[in-house]
PDB file of N, CA and C in Angstrom:
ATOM      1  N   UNK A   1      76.156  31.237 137.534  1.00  0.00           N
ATOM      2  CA  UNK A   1      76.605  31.402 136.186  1.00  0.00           C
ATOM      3  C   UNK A   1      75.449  31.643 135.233  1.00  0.00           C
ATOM      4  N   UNK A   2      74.471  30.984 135.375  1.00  0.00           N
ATOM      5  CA  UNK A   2      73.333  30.746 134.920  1.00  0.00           C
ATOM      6  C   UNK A   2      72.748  32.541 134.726  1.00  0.00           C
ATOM      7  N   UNK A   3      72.772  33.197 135.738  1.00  0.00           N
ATOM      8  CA  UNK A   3      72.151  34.523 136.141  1.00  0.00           C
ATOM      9  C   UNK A   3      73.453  35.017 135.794  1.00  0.00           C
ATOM     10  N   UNK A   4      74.507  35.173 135.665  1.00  0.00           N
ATOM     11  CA  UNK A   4      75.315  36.062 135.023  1.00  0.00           C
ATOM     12  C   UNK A   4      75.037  35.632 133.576  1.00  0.00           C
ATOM     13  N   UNK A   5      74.773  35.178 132.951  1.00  0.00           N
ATOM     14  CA  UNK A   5      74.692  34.900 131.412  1.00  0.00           C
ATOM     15  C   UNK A   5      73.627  35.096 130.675  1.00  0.00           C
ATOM     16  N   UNK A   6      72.690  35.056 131.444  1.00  0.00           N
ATOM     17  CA  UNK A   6      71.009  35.604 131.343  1.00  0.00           C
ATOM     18  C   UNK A   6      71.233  37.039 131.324  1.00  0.00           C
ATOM     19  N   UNK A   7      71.880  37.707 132.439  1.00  0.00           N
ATOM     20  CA  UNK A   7      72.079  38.937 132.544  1.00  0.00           C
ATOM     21  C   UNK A   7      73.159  39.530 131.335  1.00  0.00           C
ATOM     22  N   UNK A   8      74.113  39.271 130.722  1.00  0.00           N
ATOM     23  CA  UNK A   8      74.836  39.264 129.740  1.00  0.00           C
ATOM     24  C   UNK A   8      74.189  39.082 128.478  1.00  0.00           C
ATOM     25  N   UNK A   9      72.705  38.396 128.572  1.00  0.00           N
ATOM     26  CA  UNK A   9      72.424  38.040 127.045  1.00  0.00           C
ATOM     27  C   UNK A   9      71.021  39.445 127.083  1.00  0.00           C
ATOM     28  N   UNK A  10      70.981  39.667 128.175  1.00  0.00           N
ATOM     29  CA  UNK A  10      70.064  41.255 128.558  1.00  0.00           C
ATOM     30  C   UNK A  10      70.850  42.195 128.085  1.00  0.00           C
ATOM     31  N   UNK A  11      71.696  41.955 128.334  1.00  0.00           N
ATOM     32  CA  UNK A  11      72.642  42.930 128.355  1.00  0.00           C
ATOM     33  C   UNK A  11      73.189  43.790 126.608  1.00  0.00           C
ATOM     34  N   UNK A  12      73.115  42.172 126.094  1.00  0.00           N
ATOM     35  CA  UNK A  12      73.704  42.323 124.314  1.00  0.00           C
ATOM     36  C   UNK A  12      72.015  42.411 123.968  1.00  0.00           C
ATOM     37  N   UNK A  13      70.854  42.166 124.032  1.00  0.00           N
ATOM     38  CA  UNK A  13      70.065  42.595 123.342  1.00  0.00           C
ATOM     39  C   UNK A  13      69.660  43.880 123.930  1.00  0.00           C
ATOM     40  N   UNK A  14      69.964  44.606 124.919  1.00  0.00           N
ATOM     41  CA  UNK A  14      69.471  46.214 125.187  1.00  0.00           C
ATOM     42  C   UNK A  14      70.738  46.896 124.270  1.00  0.00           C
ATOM     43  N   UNK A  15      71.485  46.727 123.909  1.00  0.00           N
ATOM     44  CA  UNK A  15      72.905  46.768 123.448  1.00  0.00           C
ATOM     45  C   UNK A  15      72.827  46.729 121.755  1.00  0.00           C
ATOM     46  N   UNK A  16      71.832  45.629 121.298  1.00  0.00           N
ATOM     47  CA  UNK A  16      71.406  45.752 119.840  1.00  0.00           C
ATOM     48  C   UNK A  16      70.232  46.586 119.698  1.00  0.00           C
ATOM     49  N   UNK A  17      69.485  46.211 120.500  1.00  0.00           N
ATOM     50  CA  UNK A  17      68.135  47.387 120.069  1.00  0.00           C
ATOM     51  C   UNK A  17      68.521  48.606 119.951  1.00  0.00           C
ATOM     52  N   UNK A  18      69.422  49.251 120.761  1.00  0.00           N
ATOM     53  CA  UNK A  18      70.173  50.505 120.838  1.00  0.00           C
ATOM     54  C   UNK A  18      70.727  50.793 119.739  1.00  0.00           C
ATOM     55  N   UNK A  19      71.191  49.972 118.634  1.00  0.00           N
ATOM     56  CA  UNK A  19      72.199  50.224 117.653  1.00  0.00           C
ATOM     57  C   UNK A  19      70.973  50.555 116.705  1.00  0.00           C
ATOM     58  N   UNK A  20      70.305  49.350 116.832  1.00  0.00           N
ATOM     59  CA  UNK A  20      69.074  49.541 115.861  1.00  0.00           C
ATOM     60  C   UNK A  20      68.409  50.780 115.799  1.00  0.00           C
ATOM     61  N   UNK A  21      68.221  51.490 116.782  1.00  0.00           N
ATOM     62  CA  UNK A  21      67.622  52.963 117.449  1.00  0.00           C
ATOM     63  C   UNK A  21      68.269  53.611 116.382  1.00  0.00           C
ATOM     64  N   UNK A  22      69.639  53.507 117.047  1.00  0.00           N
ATOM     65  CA  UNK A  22      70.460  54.630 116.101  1.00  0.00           C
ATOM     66  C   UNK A  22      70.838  54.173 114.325  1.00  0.00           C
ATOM     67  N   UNK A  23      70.611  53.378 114.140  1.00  0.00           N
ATOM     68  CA  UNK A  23      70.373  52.961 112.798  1.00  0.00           C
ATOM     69  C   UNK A  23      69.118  53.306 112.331  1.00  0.00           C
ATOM     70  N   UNK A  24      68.086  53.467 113.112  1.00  0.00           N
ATOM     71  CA  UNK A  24      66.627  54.111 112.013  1.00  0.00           C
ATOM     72  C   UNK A  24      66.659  55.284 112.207  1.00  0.00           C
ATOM     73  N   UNK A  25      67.523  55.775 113.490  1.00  0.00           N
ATOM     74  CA  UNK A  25      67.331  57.727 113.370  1.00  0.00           C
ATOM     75  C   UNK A  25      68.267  58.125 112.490  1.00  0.00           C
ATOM     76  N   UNK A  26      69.023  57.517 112.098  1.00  0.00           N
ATOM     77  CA  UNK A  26      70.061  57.867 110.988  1.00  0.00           C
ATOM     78  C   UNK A  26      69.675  57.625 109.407  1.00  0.00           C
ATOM     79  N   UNK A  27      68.484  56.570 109.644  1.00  0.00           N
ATOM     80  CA  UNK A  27      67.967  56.476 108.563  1.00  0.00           C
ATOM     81  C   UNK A  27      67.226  57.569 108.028  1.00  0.00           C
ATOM     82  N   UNK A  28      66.320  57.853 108.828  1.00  0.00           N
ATOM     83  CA  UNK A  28      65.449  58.779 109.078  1.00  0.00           C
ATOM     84  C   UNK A  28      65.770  60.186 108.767  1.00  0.00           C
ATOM     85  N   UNK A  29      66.925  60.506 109.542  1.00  0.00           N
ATOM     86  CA  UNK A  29      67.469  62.163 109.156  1.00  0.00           C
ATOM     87  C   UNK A  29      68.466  62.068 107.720  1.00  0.00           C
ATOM     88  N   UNK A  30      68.763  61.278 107.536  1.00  0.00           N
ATOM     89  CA  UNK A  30      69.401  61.017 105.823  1.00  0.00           C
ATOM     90  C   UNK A  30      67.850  60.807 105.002  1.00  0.00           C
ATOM     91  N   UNK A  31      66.481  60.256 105.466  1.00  0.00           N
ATOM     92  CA  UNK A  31      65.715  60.616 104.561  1.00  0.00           C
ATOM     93  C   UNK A  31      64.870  62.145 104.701  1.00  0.00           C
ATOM     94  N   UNK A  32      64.943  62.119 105.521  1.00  0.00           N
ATOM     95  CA  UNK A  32      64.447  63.996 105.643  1.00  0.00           C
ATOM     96  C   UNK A  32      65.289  64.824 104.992  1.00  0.00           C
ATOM     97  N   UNK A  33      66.376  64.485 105.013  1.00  0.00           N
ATOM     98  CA  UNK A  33      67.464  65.523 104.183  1.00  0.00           C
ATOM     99  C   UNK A  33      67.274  65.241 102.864  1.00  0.00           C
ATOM    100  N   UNK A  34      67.229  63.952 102.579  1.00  0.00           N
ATOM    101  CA  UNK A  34      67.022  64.265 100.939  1.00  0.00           C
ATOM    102  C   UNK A  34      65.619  64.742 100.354  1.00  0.00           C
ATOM    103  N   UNK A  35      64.831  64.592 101.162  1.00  0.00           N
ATOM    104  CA  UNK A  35      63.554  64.979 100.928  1.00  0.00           C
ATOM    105  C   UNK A  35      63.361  66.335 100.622  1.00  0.00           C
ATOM    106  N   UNK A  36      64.141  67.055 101.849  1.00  0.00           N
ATOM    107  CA  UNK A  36      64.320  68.377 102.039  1.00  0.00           C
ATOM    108  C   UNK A  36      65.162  68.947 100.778  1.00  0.00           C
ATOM    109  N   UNK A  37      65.859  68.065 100.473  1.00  0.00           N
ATOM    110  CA  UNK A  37      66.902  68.351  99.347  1.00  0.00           C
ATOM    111  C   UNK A  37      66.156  68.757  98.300  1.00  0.00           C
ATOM    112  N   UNK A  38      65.526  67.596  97.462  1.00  0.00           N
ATOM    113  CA  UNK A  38      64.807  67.256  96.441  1.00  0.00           C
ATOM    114  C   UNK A  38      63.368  68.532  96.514  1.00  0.00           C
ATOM    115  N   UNK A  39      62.807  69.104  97.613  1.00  0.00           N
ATOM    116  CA  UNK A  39      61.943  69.808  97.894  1.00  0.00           C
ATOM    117  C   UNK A  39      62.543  71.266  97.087  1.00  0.00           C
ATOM    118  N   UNK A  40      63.730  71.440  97.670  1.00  0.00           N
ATOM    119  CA  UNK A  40      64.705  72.921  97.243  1.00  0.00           C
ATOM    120  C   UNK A  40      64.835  72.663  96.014  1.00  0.00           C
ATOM    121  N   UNK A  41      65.135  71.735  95.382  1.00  0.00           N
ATOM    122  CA  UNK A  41      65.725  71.416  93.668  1.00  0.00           C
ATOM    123  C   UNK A  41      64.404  71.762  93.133  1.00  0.00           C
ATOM    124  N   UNK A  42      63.281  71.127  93.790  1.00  0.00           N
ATOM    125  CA  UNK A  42      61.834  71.404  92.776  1.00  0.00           C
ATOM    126  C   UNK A  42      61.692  72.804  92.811  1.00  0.00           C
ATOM    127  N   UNK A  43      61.497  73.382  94.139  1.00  0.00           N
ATOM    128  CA  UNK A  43      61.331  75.070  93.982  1.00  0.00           C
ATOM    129  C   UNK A  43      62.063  75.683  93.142  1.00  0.00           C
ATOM    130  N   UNK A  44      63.673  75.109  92.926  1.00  0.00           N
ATOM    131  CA  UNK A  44      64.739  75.879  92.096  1.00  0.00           C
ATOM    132  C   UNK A  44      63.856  75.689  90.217  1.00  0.00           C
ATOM    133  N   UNK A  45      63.525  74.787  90.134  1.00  0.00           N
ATOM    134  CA  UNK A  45      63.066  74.545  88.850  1.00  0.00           C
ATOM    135  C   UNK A  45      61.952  75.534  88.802  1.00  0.00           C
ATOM    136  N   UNK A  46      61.051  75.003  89.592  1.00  0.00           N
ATOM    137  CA  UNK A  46      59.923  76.171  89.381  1.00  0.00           C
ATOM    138  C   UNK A  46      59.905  77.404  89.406  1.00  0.00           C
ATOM    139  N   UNK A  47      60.320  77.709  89.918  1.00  0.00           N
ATOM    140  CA  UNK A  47      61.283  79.519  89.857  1.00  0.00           C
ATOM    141  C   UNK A  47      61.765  79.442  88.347  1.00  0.00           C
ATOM    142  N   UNK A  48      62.562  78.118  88.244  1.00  0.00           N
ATOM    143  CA  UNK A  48      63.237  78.645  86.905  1.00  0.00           C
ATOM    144  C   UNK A  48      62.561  78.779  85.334  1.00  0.00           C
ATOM    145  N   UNK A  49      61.128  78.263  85.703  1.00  0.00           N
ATOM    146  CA  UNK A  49      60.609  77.367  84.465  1.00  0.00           C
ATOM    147  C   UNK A  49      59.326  78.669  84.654  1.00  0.00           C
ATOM    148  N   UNK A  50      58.838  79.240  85.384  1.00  0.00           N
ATOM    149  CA  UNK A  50      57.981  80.676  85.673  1.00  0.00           C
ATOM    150  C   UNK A  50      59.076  81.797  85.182  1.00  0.00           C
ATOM    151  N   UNK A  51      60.334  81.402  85.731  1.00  0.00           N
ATOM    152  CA  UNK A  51      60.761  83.125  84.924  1.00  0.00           C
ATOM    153  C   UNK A  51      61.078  82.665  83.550  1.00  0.00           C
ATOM    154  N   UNK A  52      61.061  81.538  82.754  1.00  0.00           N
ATOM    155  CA  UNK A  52      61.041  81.615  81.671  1.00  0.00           C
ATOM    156  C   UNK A  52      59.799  81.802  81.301  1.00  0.00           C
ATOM    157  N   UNK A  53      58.906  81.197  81.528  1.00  0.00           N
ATOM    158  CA  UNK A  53      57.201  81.078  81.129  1.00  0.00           C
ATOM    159  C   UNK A  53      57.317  83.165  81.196  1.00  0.00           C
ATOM    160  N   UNK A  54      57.649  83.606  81.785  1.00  0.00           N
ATOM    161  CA  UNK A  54      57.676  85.630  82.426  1.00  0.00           C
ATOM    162  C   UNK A  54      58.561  85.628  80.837  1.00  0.00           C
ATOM    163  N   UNK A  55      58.889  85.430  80.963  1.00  0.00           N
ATOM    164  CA  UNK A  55      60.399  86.063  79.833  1.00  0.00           C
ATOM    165  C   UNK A  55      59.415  85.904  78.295  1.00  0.00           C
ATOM    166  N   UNK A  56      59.156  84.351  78.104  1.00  0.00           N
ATOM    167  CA  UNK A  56      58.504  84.320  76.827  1.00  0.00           C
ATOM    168  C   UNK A  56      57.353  85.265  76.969  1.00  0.00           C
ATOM    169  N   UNK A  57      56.368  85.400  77.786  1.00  0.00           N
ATOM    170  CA  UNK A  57      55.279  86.382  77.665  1.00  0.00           C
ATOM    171  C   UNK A  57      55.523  87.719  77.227  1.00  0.00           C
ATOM    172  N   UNK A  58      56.610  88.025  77.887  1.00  0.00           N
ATOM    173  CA  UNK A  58      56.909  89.351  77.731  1.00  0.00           C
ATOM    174  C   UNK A  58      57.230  89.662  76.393  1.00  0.00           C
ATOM    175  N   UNK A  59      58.480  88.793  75.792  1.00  0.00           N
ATOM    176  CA  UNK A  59      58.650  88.760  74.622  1.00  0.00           C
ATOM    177  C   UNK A  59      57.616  88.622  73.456  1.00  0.00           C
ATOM    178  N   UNK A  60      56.463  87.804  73.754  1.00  0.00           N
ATOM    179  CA  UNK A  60      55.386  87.739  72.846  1.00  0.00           C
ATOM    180  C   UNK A  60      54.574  89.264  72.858  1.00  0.00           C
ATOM    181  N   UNK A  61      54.327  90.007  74.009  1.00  0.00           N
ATOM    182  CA  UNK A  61      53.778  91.041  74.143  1.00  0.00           C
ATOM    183  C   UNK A  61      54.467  92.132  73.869  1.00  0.00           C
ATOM    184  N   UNK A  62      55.596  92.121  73.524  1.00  0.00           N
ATOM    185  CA  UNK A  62      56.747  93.068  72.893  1.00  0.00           C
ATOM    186  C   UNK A  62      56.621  92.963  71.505  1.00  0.00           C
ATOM    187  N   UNK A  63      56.370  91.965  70.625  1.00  0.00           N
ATOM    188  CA  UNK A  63      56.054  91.515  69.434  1.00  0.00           C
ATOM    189  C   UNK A  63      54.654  92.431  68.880  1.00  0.00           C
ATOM    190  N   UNK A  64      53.843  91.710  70.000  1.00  0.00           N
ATOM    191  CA  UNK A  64      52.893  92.251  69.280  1.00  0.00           C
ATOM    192  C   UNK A  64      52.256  93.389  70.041  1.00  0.00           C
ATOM    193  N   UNK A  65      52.823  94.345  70.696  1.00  0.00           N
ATOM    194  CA  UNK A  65      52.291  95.797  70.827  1.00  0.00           C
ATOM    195  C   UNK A  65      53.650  96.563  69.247  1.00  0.00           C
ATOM    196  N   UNK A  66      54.633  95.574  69.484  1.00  0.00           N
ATOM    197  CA  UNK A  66      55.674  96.702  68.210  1.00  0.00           C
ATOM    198  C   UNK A  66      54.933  96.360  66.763  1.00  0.00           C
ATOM    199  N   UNK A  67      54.510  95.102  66.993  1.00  0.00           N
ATOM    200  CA  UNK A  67      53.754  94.805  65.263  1.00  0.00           C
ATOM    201  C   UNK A  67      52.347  96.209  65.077  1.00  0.00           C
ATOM    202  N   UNK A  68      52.144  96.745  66.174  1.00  0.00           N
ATOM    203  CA  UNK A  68      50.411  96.884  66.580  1.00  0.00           C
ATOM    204  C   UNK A  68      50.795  98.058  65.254  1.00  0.00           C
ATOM    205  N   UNK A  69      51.811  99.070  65.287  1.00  0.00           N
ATOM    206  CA  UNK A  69      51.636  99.934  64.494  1.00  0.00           C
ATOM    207  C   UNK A  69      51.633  99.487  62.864  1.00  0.00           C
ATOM    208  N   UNK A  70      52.930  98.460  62.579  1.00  0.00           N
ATOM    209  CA  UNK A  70      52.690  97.911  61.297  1.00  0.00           C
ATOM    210  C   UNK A  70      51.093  97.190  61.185  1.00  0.00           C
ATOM    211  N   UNK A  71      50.687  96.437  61.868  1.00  0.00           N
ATOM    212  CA  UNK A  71      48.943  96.024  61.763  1.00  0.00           C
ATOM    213  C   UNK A  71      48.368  97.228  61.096  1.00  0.00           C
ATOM    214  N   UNK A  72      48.198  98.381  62.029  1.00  0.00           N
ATOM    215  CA  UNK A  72      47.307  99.671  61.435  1.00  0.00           C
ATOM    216  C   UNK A  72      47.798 100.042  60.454  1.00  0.00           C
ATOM    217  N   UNK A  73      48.910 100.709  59.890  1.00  0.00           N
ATOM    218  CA  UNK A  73      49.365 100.720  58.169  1.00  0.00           C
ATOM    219  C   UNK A  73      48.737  99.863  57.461  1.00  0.00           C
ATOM    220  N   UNK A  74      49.043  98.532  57.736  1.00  0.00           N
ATOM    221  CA  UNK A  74      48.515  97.487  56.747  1.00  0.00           C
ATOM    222  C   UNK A  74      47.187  97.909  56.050  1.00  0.00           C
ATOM    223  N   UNK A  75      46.300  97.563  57.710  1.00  0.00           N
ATOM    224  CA  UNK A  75      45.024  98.184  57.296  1.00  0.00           C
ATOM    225  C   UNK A  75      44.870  98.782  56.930  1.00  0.00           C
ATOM    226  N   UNK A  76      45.274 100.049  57.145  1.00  0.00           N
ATOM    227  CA  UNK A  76      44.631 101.396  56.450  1.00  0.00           C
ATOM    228  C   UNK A  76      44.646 101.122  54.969  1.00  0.00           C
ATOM    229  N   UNK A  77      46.046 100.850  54.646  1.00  0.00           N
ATOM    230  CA  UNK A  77      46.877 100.610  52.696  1.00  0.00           C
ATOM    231  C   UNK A  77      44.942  99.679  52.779  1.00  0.00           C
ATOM    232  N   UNK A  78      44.918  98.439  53.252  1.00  0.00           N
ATOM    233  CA  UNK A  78      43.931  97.707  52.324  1.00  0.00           C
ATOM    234  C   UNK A  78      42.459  98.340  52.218  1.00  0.00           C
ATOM    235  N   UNK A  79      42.274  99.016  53.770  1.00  0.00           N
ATOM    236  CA  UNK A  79      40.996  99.666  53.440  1.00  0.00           C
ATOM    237  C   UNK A  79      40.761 100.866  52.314  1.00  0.00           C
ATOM    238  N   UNK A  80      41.699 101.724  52.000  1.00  0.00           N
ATOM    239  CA  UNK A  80      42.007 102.671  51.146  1.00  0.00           C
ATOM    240  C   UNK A  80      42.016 101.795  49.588  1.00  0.00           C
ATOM    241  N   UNK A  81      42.709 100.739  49.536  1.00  0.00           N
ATOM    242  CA  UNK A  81      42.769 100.137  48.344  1.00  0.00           C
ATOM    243  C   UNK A  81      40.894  99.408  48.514  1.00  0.00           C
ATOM    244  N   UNK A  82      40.394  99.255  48.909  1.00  0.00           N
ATOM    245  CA  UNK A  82      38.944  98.170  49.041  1.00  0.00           C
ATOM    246  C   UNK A  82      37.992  99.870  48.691  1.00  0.00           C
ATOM    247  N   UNK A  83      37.979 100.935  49.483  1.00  0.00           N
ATOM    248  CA  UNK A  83      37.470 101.793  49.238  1.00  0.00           C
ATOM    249  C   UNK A  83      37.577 102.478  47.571  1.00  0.00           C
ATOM    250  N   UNK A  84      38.855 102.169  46.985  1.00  0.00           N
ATOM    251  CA  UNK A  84      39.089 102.769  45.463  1.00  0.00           C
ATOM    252  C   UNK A  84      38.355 101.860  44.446  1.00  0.00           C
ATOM    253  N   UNK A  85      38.509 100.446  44.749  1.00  0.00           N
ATOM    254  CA  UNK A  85      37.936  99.496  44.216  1.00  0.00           C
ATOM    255  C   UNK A  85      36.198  99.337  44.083  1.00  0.00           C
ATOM    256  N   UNK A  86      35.652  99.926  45.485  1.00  0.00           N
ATOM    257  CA  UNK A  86      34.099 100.115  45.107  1.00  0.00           C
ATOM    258  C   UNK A  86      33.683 100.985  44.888  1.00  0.00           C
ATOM    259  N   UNK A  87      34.613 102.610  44.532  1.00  0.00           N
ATOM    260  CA  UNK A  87      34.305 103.935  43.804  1.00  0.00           C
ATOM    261  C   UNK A  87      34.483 103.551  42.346  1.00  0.00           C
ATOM    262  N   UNK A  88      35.441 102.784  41.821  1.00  0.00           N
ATOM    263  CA  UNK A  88      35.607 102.636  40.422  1.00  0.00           C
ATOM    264  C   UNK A  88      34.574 101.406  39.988  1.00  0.00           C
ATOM    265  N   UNK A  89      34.142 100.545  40.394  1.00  0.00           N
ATOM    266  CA  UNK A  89      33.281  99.825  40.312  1.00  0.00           C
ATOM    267  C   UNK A  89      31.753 100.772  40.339  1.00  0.00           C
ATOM    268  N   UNK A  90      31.889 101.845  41.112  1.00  0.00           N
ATOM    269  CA  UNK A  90      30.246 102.303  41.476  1.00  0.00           C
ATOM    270  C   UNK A  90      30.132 103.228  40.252  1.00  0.00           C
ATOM    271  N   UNK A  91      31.313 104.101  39.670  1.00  0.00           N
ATOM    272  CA  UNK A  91      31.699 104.807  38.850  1.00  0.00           C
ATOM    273  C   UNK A  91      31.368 103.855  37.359  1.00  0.00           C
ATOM    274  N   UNK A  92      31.423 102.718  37.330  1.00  0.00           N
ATOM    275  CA  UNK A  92      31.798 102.149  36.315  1.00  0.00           C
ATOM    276  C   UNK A  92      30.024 101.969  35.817  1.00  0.00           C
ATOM    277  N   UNK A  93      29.360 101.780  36.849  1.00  0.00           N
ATOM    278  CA  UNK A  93      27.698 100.909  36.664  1.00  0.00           C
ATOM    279  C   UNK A  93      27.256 102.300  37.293  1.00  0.00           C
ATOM    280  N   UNK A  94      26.930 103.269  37.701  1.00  0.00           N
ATOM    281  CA  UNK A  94      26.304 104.359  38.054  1.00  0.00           C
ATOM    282  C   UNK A  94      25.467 104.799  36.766  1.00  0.00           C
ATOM    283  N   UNK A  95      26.025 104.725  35.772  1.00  0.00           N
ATOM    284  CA  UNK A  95      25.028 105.384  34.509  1.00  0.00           C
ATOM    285  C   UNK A  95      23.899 104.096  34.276  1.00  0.00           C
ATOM    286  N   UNK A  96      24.586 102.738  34.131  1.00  0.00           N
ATOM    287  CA  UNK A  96      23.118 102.117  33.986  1.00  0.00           C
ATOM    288  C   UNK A  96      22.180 101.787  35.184  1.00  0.00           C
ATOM    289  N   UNK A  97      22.911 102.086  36.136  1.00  0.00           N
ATOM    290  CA  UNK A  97      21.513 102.468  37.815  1.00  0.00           C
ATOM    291  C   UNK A  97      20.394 102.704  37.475  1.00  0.00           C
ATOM    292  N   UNK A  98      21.301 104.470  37.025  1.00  0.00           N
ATOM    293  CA  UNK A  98      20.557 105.770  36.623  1.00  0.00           C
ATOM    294  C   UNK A  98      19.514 105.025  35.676  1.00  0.00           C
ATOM    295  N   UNK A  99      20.075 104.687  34.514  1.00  0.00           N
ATOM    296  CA  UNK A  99      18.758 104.510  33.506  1.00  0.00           C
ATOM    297  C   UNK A  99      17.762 104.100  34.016  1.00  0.00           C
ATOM    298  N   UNK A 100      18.285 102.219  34.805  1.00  0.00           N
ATOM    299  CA  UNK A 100      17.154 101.262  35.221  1.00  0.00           C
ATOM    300  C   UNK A 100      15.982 101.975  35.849  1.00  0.00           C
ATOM    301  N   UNK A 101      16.813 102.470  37.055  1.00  0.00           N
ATOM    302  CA  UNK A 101      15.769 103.490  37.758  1.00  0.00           C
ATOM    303  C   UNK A 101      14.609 104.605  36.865  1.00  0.00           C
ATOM    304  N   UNK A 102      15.203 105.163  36.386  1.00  0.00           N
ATOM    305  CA  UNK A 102      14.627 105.877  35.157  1.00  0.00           C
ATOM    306  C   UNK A 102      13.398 105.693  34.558  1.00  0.00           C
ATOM    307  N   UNK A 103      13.940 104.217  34.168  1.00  0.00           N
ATOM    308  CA  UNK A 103      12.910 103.283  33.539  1.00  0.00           C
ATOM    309  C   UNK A 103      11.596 103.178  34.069  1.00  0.00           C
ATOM    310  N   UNK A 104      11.996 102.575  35.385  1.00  0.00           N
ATOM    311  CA  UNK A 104      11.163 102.127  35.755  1.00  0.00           C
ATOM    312  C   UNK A 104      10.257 102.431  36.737  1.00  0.00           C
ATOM    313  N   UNK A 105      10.767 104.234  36.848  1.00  0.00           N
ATOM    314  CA  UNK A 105       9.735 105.446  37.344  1.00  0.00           C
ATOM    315  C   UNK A 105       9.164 106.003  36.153  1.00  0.00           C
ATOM    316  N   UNK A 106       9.595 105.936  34.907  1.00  0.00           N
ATOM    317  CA  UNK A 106       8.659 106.712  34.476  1.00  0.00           C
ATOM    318  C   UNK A 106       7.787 106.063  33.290  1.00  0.00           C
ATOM    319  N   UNK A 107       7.907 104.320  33.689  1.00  0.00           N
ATOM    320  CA  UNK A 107       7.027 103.519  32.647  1.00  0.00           C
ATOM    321  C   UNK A 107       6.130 103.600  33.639  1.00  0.00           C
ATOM    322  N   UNK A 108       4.520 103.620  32.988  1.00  0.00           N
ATOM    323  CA  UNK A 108       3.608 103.659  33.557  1.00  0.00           C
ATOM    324  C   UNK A 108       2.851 102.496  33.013  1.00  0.00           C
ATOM    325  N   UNK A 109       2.337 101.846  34.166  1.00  0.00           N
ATOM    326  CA  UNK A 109       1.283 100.555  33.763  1.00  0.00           C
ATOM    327  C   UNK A 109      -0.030 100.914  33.660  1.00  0.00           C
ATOM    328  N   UNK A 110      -1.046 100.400  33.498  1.00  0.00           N
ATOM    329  CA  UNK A 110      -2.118 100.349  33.837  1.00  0.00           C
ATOM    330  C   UNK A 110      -2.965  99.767  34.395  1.00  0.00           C
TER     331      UNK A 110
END
């Protein structure tokens, strides 16, 4: 009896370790899967968060190649206005240049 019950209590612990087996490989492939899961969700984001990061660039570089022509108008209007401003200014003091200069070629020292 003794050896049948020894053998029976062999018997229920090869019998639990076994369950246990299949309780950590089950653990195991339910954590690989979510891992695997969570791996696909990150790529899905990153894909999603690059074609926006693509989208805004583009849009900023659409901005400003369409601004590029209003930029050059601008400029031109202010350089044209900055250019009238130091003809009428040069126009305005050109006669007393003239004199100073004048002056002060044809005073003679000694």
């Amino acid at each position: 009896m003794e050896a049948s019950r020894g053998q029976n209590g062999i018997q229920q612990l090869l019998a639990a370790e076994q369950e246990a087996q299949h309780i950590v490989n089950a653990a195991r492939n339910a954590k690989m899967a979510r891992l695997k899961q969570a791996k696909e969700e990150a790529e899905k984001e990153v894909a999603e968060f690059r074609a926006q990061m693509e989208r805004e660039f583009q849009r900023k570089v659409a901005e400003s190649s369409g601004d590029s022509g209003a930029n050059v108008k601008r400029l031109e209007q202010e350089t044209e206005a900055k250019i009238g401003h130091l003809k009428t200014e040069a126009a305005r003091i050109s006669h007393d240049v003239v004199q100073m200069l004048l002056k002060h070629v044809t005073t003679v020292r000694n």
